[in-house]
C-alpha atoms as a PDB file:
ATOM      1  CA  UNK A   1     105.545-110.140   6.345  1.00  0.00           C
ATOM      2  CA  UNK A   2     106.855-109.329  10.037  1.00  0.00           C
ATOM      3  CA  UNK A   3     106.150-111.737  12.271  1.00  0.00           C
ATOM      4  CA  UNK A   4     103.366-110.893  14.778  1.00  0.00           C
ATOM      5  CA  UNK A   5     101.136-109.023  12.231  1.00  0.00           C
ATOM      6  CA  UNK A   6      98.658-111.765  11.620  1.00  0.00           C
ATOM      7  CA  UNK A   7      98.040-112.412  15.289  1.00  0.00           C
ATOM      8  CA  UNK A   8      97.515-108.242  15.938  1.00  0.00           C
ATOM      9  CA  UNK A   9      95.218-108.080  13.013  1.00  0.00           C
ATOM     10  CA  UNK A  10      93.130-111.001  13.866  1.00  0.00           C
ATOM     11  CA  UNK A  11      92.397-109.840  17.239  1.00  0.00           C
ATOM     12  CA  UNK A  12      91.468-106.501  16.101  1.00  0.00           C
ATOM     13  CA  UNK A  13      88.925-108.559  14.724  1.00  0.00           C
ATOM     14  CA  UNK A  14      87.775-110.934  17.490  1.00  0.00           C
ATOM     15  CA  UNK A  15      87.642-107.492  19.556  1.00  0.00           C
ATOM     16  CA  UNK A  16      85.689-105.944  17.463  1.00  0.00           C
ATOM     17  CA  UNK A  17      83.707-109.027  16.969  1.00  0.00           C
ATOM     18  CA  UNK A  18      83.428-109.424  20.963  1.00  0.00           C
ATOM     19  CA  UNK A  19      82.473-105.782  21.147  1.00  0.00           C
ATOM     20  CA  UNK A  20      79.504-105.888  19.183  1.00  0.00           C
ATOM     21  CA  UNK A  21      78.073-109.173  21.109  1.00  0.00           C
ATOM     22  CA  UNK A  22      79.082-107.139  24.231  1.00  0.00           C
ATOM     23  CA  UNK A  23      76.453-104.936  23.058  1.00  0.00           C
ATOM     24  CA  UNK A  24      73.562-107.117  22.264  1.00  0.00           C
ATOM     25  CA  UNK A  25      72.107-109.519  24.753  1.00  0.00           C
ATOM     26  CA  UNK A  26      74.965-112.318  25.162  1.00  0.00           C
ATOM     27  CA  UNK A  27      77.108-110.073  27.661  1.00  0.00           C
ATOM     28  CA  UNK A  28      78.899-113.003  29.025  1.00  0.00           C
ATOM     29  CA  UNK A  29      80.440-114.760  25.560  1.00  0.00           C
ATOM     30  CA  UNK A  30      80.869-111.006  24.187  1.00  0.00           C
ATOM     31  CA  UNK A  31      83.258-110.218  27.488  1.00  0.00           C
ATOM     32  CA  UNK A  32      84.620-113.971  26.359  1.00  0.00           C
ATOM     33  CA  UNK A  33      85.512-112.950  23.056  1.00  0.00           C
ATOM     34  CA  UNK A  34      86.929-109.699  23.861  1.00  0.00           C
ATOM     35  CA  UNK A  35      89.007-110.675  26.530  1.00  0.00           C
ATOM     36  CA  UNK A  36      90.439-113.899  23.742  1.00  0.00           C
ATOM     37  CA  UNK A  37      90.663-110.997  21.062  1.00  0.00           C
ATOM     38  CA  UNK A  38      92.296-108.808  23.109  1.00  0.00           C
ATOM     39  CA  UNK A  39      94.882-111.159  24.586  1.00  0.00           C
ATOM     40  CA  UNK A  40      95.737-111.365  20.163  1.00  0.00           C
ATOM     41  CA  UNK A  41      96.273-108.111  20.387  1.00  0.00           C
ATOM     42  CA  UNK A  42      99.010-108.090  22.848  1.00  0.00           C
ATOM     43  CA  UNK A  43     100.491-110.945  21.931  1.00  0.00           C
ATOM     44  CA  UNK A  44     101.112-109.826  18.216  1.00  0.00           C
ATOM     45  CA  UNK A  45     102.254-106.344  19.864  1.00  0.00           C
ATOM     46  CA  UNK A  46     104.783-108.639  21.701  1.00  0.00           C
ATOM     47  CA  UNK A  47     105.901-110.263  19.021  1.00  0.00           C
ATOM     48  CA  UNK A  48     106.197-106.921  16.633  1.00  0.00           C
ATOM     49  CA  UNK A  49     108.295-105.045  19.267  1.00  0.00           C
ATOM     50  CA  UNK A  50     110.121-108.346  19.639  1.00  0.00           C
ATOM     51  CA  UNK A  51     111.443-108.954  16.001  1.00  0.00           C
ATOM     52  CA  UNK A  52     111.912-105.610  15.034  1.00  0.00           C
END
């Protein structure tokens, strides 16, 4: 499995996850959890492009 993957996939997640609070009444811990998922996201990008 290439290294980077799990952390991508997992903040796909935690976005999505952070999105949907975003949307409800919580604001604050949604734009929390989005901004943590998203950071994933890049991070596993990183590492993809990285280890190619």
């Amino acid at each position: 499995m290439r290294e980077g993957l799990i952390p991508a996939v997992l903040g796909t997640v935690v976005t999505a996850s952070g999105y949907t609070i975003l949307r409800g009444k919580n604001k604050i811990a949604g734009m929390g959890i989005l901004g943590f998922g998203a950071a994933h996201v890049i991070l596993g990008a990183i590492d993809l492009i990285e280890h190619r």
